[in-house]
C-alpha atoms as a PDB file:
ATOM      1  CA  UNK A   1    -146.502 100.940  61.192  1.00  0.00           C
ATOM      2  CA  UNK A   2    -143.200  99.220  59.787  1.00  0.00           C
ATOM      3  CA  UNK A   3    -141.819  99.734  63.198  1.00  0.00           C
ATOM      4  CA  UNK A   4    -144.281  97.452  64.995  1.00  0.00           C
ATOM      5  CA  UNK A   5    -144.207  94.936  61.824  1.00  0.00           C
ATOM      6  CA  UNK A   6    -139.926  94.454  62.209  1.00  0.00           C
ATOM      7  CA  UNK A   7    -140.824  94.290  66.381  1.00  0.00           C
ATOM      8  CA  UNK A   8    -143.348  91.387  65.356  1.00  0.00           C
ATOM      9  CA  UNK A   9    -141.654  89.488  63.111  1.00  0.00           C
ATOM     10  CA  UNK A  10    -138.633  89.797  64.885  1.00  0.00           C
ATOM     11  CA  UNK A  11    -140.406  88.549  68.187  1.00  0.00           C
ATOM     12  CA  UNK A  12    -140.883  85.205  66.165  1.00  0.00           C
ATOM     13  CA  UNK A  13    -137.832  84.549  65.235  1.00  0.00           C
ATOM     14  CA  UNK A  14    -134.862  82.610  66.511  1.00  0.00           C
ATOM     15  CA  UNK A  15    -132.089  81.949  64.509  1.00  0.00           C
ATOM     16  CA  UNK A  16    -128.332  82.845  64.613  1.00  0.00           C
ATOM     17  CA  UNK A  17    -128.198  84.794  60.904  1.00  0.00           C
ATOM     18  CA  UNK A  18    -131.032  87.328  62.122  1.00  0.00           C
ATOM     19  CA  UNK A  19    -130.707  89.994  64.249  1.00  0.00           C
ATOM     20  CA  UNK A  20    -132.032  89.300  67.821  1.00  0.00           C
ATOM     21  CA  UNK A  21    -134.523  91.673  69.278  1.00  0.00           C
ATOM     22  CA  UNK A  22    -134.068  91.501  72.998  1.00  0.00           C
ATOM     23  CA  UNK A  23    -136.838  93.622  74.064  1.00  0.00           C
ATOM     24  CA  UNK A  24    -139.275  96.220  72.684  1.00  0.00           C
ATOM     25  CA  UNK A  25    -141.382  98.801  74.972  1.00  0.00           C
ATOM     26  CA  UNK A  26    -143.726 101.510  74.060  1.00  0.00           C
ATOM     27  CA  UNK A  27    -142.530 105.088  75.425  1.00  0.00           C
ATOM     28  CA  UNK A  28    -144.798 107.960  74.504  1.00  0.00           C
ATOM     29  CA  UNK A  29    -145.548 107.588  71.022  1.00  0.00           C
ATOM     30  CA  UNK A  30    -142.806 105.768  69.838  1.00  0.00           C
ATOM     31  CA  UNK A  31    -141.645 101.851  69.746  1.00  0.00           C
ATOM     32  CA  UNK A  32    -138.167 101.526  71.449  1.00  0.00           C
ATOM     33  CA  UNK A  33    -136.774  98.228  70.463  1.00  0.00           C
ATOM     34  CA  UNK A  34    -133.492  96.887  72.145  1.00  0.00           C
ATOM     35  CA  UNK A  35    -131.685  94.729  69.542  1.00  0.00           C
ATOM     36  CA  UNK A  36    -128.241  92.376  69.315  1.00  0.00           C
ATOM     37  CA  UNK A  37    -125.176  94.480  68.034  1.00  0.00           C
ATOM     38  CA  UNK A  38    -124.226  93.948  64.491  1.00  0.00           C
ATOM     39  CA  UNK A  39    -120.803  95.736  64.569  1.00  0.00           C
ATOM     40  CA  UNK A  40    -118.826  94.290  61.631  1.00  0.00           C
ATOM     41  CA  UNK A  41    -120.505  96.849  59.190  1.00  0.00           C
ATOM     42  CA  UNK A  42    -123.187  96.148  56.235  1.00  0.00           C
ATOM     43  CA  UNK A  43    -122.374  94.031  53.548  1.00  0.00           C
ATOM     44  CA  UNK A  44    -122.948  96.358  50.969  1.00  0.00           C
ATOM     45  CA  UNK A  45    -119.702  98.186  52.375  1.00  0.00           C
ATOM     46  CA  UNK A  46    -117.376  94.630  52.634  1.00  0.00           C
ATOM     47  CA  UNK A  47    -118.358  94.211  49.180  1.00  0.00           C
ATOM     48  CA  UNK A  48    -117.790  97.797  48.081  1.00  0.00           C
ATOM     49  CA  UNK A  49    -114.515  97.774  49.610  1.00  0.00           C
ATOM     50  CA  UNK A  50    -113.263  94.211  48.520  1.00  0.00           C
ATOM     51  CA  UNK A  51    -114.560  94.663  45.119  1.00  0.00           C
ATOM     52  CA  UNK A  52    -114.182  91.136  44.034  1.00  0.00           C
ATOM     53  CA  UNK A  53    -114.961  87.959  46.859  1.00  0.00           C
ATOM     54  CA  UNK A  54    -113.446  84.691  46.285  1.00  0.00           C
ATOM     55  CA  UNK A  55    -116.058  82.045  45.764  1.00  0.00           C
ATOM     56  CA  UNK A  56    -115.369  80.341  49.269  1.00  0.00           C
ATOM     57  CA  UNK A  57    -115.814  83.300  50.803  1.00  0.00           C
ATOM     58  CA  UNK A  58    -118.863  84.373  49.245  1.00  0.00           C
ATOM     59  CA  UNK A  59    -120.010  80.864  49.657  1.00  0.00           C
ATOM     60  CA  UNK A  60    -119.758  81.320  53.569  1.00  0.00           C
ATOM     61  CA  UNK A  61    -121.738  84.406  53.163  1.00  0.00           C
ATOM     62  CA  UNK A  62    -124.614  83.442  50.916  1.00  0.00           C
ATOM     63  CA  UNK A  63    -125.219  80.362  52.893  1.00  0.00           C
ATOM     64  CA  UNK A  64    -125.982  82.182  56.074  1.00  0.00           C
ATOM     65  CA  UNK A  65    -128.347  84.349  54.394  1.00  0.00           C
ATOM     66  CA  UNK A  66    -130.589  81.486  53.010  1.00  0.00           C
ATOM     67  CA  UNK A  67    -130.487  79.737  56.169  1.00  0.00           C
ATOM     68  CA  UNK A  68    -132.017  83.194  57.786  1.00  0.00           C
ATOM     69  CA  UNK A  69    -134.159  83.000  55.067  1.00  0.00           C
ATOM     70  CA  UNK A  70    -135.005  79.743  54.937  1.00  0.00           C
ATOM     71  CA  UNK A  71    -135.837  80.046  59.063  1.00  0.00           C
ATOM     72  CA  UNK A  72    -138.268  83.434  57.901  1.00  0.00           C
ATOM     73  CA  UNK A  73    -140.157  81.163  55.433  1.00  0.00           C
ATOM     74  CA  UNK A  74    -140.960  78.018  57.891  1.00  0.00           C
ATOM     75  CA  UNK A  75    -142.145  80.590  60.023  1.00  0.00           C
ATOM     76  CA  UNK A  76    -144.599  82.121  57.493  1.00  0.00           C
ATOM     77  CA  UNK A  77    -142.277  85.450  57.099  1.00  0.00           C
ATOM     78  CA  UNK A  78    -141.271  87.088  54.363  1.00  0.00           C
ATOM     79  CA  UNK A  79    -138.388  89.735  54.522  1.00  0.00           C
ATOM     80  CA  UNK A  80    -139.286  91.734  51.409  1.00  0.00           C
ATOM     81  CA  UNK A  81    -135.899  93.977  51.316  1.00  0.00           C
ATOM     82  CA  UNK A  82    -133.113  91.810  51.424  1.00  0.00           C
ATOM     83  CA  UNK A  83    -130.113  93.758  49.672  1.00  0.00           C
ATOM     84  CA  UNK A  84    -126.533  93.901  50.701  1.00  0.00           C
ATOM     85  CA  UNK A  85    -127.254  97.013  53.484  1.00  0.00           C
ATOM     86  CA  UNK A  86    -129.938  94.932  55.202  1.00  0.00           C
ATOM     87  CA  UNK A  87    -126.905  91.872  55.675  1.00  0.00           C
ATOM     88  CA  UNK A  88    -124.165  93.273  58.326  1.00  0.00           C
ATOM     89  CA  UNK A  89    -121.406  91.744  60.062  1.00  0.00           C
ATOM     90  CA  UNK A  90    -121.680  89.976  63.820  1.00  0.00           C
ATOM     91  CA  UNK A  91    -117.828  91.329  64.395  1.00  0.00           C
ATOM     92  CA  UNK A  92    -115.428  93.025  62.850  1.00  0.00           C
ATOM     93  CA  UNK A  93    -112.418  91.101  61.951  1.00  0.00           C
ATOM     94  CA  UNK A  94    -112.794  89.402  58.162  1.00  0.00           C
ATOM     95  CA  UNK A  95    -112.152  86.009  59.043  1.00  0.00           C
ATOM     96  CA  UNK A  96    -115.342  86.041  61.298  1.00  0.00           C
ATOM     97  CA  UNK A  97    -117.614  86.824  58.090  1.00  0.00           C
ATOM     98  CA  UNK A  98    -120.343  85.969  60.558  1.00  0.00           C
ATOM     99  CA  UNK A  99    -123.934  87.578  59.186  1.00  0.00           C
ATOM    100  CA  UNK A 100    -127.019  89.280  60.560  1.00  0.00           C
ATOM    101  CA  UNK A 101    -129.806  89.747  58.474  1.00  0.00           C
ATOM    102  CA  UNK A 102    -131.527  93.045  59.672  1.00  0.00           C
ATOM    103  CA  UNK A 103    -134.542  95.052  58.840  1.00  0.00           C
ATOM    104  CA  UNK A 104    -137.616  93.107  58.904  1.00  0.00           C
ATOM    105  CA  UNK A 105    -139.771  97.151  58.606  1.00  0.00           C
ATOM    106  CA  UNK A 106    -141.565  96.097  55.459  1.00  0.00           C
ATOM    107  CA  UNK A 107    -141.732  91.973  56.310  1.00  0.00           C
ATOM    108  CA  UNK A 108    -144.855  90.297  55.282  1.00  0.00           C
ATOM    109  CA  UNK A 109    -146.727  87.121  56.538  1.00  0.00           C
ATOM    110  CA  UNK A 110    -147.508  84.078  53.921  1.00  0.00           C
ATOM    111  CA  UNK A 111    -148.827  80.827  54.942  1.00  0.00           C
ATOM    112  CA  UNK A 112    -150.917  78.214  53.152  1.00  0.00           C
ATOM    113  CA  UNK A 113    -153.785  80.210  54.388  1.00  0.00           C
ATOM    114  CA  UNK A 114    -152.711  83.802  54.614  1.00  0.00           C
ATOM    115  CA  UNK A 115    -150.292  86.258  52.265  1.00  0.00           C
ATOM    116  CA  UNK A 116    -149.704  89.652  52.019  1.00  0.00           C
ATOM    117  CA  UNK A 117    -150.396  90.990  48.231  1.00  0.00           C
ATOM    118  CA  UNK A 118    -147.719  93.813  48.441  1.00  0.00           C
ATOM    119  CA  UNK A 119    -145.726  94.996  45.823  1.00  0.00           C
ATOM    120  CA  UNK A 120    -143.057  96.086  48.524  1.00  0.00           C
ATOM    121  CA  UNK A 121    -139.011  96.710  49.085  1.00  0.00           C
ATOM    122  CA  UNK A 122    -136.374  99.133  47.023  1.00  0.00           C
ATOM    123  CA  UNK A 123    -137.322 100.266  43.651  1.00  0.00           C
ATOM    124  CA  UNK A 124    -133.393  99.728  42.412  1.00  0.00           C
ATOM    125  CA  UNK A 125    -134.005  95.891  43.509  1.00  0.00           C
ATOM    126  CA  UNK A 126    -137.018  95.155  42.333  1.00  0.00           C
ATOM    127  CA  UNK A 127    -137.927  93.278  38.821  1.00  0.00           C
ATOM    128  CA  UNK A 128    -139.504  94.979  36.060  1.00  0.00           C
ATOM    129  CA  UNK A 129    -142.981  92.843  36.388  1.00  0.00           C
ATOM    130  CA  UNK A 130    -143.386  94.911  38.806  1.00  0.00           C
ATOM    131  CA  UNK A 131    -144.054  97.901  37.478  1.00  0.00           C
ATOM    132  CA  UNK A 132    -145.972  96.393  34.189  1.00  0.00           C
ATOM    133  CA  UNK A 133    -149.591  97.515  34.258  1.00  0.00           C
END
């Protein structure tokens, strides 16, 4: 099911700082989807490797990945599992620092007239009040 939810989301999206899907074809039982190439590597790894960003560049990166998100939201999408390994790289030289978010599986749809009431993502990401009673 999470397949067909990243195909649809993904389908209504435009926007530079997520991950294009260029097409997406049923073959069999399974969903093929044909997507852009991210292949500057997840964040999680830049960071890991780095161990410390300068503000600037961290800047450059965090902005990207509110504009994605900010695109996801007018739309009436929610992403659900953004964390550092669902952010790569467009290229793979470090003064590109160009980002793709990635994985819309779990994505959820919230308008003024519709939302999802999921509790849904990583359990390492998410808050506590999640898992009151």
């Amino acid at each position: 099911m999470g397949i067909y939810k990243e195909a649809q989301s993904l389908k209504s999206l435009r926007h530079k700082n997520i991950v294009e899907l260029y097409h997406a074809f049923v073959e069999g039982k399974q969903l093929i989807m044909i997507m852009e190439l991210a292949e500057g590597g997840e964040l999680l790894k830049y960071v890991g490797d780095k161990g410390t960003l300068k503000e600037a560049e961290a800047r450059k990166i965090l902005l990207q990945m509110v504009d994605a998100i900010c695109c996801c939201h007018m739309r009436g999408i929610v992403h659900r599992d953004l964390k550092l390994e669902n952010v790569m790289f467009k290229g793979n030289t470090d003064e590109e620092l160009f980002v793709k978010v990635i994985d819309f599986g779990i994505s959820g749809c919230c308008t003024a007239f519709q939302s999802d009431k999921v509790d849904a993502g990583t359990v390492a990401y998410m808050p506590p009040e999640c898992f009151e009673d």
